[in-house]
Protein backbone atom coordinates (compact mmCIF):
# COMPACT_ATOMS: atom_id res chain seq x y z
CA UNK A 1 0.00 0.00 0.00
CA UNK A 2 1.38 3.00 -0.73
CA UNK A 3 2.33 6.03 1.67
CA UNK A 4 -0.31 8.13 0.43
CA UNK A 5 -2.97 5.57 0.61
CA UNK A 6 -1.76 4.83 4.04
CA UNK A 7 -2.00 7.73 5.47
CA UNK A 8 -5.42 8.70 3.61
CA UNK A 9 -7.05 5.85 5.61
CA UNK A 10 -5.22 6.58 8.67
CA UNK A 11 -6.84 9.71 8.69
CA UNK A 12 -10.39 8.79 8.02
CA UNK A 13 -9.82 6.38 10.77
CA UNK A 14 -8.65 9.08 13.65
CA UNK A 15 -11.69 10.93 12.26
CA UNK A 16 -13.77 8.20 13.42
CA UNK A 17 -12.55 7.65 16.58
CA UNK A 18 -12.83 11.29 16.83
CA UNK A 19 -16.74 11.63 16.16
CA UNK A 20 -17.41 8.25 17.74
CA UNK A 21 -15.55 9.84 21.39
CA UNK A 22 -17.48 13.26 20.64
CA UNK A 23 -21.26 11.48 20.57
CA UNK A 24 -20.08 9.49 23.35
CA UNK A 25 -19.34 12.52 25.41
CA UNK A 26 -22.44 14.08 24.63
CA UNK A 27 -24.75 10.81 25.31
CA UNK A 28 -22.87 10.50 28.20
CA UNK A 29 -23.35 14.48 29.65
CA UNK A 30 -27.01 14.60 28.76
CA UNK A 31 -28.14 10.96 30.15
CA UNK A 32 -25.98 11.73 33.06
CA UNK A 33 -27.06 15.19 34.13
CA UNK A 34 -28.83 15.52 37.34
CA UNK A 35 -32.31 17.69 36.64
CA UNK A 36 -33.37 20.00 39.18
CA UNK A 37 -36.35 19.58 41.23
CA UNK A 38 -39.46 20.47 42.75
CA UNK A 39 -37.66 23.29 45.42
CA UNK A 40 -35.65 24.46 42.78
CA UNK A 41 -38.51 24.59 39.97
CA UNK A 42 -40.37 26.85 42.44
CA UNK A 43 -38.02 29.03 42.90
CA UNK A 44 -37.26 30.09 38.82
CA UNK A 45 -40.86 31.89 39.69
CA UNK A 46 -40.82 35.65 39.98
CA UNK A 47 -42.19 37.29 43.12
CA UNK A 48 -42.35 40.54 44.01
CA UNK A 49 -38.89 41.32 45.24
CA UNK A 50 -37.46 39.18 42.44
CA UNK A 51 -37.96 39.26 38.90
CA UNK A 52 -36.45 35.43 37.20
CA UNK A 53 -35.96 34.91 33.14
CA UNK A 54 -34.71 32.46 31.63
CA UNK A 55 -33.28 33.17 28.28
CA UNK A 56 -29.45 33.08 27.59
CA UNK A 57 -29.16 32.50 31.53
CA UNK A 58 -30.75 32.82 34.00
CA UNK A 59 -31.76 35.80 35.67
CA UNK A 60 -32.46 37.01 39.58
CA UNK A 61 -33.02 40.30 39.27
CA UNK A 62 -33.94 42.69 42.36
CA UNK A 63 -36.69 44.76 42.40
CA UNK A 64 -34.30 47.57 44.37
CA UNK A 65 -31.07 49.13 42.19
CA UNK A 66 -28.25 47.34 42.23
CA UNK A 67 -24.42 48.08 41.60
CA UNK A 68 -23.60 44.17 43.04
CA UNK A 69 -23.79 41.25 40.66
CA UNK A 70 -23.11 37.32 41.63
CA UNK A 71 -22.07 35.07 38.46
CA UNK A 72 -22.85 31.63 39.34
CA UNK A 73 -20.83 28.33 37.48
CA UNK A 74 -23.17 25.48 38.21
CA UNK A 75 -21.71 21.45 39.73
CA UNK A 76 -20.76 19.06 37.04
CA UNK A 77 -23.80 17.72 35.03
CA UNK A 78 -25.84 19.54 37.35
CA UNK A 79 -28.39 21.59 35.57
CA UNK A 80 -28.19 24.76 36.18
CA UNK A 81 -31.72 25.33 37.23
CA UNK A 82 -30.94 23.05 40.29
CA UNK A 83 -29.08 25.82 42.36
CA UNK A 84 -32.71 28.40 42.17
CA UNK A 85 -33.37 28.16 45.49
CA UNK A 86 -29.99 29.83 47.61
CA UNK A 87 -29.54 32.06 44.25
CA UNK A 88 -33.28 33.61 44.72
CA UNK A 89 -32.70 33.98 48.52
CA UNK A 90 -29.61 36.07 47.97
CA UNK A 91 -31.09 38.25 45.00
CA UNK A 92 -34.12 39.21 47.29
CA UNK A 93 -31.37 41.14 49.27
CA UNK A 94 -30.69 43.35 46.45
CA UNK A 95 -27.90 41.30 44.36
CA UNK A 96 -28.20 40.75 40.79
CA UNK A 97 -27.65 37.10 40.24
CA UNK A 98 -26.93 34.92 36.91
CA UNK A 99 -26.68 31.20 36.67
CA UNK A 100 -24.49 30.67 33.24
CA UNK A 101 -25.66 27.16 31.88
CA UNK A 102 -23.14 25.37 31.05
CA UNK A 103 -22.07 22.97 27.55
CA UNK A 104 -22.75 19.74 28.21
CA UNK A 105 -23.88 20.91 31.97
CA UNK A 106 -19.98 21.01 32.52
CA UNK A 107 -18.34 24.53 33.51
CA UNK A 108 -15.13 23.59 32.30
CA UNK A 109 -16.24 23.58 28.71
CA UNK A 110 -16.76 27.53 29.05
CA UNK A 111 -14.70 28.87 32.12
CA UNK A 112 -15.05 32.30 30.05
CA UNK A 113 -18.71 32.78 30.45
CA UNK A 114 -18.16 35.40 33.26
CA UNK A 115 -17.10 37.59 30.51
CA UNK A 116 -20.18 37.90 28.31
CA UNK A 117 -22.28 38.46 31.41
CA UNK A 118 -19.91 41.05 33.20
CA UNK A 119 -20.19 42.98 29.72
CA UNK A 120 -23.85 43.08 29.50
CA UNK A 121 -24.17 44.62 32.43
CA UNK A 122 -21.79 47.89 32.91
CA UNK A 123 -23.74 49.40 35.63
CA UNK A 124 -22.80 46.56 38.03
CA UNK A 125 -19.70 48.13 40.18
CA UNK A 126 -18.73 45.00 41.97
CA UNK A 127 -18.85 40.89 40.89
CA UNK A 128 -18.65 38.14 42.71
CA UNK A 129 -17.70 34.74 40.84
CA UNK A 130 -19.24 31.84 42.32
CA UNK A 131 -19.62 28.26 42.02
CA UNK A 132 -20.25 24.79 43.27
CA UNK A 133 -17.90 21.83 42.56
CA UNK A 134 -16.68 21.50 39.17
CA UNK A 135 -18.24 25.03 38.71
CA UNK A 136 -16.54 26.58 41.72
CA UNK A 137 -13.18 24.58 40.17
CA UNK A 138 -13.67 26.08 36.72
CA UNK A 139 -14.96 30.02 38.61
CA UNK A 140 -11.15 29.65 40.14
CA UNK A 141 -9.87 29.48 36.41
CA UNK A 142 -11.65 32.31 35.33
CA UNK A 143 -10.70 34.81 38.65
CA UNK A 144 -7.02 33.55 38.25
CA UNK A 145 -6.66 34.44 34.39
CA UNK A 146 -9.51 37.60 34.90
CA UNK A 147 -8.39 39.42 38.05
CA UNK A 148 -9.53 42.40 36.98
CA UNK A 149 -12.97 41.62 36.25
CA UNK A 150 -14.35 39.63 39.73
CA UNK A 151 -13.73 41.56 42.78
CA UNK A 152 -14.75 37.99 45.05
CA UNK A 153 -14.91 34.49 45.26
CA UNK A 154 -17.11 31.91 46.54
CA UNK A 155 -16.61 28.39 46.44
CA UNK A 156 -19.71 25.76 47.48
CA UNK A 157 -18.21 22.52 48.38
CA UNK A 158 -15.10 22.96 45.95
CA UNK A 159 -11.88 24.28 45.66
CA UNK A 160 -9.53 25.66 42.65
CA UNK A 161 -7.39 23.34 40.65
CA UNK A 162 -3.42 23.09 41.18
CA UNK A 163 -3.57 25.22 38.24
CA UNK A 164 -5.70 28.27 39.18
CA UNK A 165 -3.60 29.31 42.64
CA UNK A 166 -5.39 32.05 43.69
CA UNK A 167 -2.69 32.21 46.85
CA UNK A 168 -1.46 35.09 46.16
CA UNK A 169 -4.08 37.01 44.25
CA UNK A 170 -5.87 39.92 45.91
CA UNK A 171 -9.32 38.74 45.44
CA UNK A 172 -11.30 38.35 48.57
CA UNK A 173 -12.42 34.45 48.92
CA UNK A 174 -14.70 32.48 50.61
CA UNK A 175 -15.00 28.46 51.01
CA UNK A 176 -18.48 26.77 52.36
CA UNK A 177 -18.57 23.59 52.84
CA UNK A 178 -20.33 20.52 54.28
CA UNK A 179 -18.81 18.90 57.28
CA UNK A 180 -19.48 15.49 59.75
CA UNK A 181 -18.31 16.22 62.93
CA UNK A 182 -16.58 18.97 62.42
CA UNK A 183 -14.51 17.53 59.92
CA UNK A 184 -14.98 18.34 55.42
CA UNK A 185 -17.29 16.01 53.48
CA UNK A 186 -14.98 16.89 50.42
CA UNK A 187 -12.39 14.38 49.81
CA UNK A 188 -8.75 16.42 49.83
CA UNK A 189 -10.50 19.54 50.82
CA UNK A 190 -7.85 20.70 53.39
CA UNK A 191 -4.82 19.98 51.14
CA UNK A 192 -6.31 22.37 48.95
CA UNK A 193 -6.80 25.19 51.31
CA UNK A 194 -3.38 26.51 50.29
CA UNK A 195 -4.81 27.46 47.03
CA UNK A 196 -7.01 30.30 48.23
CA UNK A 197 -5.31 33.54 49.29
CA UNK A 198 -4.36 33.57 53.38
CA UNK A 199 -7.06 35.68 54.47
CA UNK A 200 -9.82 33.39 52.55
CA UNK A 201 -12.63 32.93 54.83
CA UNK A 202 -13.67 29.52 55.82
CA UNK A 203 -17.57 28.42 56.67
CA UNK A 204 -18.57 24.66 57.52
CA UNK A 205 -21.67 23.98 57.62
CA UNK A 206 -22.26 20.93 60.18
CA UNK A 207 -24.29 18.18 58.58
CA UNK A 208 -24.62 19.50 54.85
CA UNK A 209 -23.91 17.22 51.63
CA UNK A 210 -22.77 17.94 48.69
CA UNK A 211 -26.31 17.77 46.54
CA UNK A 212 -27.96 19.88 48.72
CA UNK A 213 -26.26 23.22 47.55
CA UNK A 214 -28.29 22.61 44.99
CA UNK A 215 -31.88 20.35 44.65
CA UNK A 216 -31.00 17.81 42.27
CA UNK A 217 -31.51 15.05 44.25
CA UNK A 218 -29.18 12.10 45.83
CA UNK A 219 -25.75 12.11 44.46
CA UNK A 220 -23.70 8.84 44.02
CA UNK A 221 -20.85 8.97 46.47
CA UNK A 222 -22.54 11.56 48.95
CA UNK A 223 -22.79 11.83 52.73
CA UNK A 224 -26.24 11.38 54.00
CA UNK A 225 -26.82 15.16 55.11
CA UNK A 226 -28.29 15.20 58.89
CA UNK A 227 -30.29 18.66 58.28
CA UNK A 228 -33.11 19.65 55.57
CA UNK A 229 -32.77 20.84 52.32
CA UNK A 230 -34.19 23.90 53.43
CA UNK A 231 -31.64 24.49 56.44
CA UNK A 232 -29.09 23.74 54.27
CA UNK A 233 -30.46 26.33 51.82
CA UNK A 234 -31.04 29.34 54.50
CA UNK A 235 -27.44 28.85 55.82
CA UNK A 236 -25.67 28.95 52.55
CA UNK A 237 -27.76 31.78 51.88
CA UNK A 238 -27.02 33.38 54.83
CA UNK A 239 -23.35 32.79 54.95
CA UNK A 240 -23.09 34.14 51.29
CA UNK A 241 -25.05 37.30 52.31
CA UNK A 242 -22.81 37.97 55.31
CA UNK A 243 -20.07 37.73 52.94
CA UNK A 244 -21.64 39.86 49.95
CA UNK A 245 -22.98 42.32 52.74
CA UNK A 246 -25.23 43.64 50.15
């Protein structure tokens, strides 16, 4: 066979694999993605403190003017509708709040979509980056390449990847967290605490899991949480508030 011919088939082949990994990877993402539900669904409705849309992303927005605005990355095939319910407690405080959905329900697949939000909205004065595992991971990324454009941190339940070291950045951080006797639900979560600048602030919340920052339901691997959704709710809520200080 010649060189040519070789090569020509060689080619096609890759190609193959290629298409055959990408359908995989999107069969995969949208059978495994956990749907939000009933708490969550309930809060997407408007009241009258809060106006919610749903377009491009989705949208808490305060009846009061606001110059504060929270981006939120959403957990790995999570969708994003799941994390409603803290989000709409926050915004009825007077912060603008927008979930980004995410490719695939995975934040890593568009750690840039801060950017697109921050610029639609040029009366908002200070931004707050925040999300929960894999998002909170992939909100890191973003505040470590785009320090100029998020003025805070929060992390649910997550911390930053080796290669977003936000040690010594001058963004003001926060880490909440589930814990079981005082000690983290989240596998390696104290090895990672070097990540976050020295002054990061550090909230456990005894008894949470790792699903209920959201309402998606149980998640494989999980503690069994020993308080409500809804506690677990008003104290991430609250914590995130006292932190915002809108």
């Amino acid at each position: 066979m010649k060189l040519t011919k070789f090569l020509k088939y060689l080619g096609i082949g890759l190609l193959g694999l290629f298409v055959i990994g990408v359908f995989g990877l999107i069969i995969w993402a949208t059978t495994g993605t956990l749907e939000a539900q009933e708490v969550a669904l309930a809060a997407l409705e408007s009241t009258a403190s809060v106006t919610v849309t749903q377009d491009r992303w989705i949208v808490f927005q305060p009846a009061a003017d606001t110059e504060i605005g929270l981006v939120f990355y959403p957990g790995g095939l999570v969708e994003a509708k799941a994390y409603a319910p803290v989000l709409h407690q926050i915004s009825e405080k007077g912060v603008l709040v927008i979930i980004t959905p995410m490719p695939l329900n995975l934040a890593i697949l568009n750690v840039n979509a801060a950017n697109d939000v921050i610029d639609a909205y040029p009366q908002i004065t200070t931004w707050i980056i925040a999300g929960h595992s894999l998002g909170g991971a992939s909100a890191a990324i973003y505040a470590e390449n785009n320090p100029e454009r998020v003025d805070a941190i929060a992390l649910w339940d997550s911390y930053p990847a080796d290669s977003a070291d936000l040690s010594d950045n001058a963004i003001t951080a926060l880490s909440i967290f589930g814990t079981t006797d005082d000690w983290p639900n989240t596998e390696n979560f104290n090895d990672k605490r070097y990540l976050l600048p020295a002054d990061a602030t550090f909230v456990g919340i005894e008894g949470a899991n790792h699903a209920q920052f959201g309402d998606y339901g149980e998640q494989r691997g999980d503690v069994d949480a020993s308080i409500s959704l809804t506690e677990q709710h008003e104290r991430v809520a609250e914590i995130m508030l006292d932190f915002i200080e809108p």
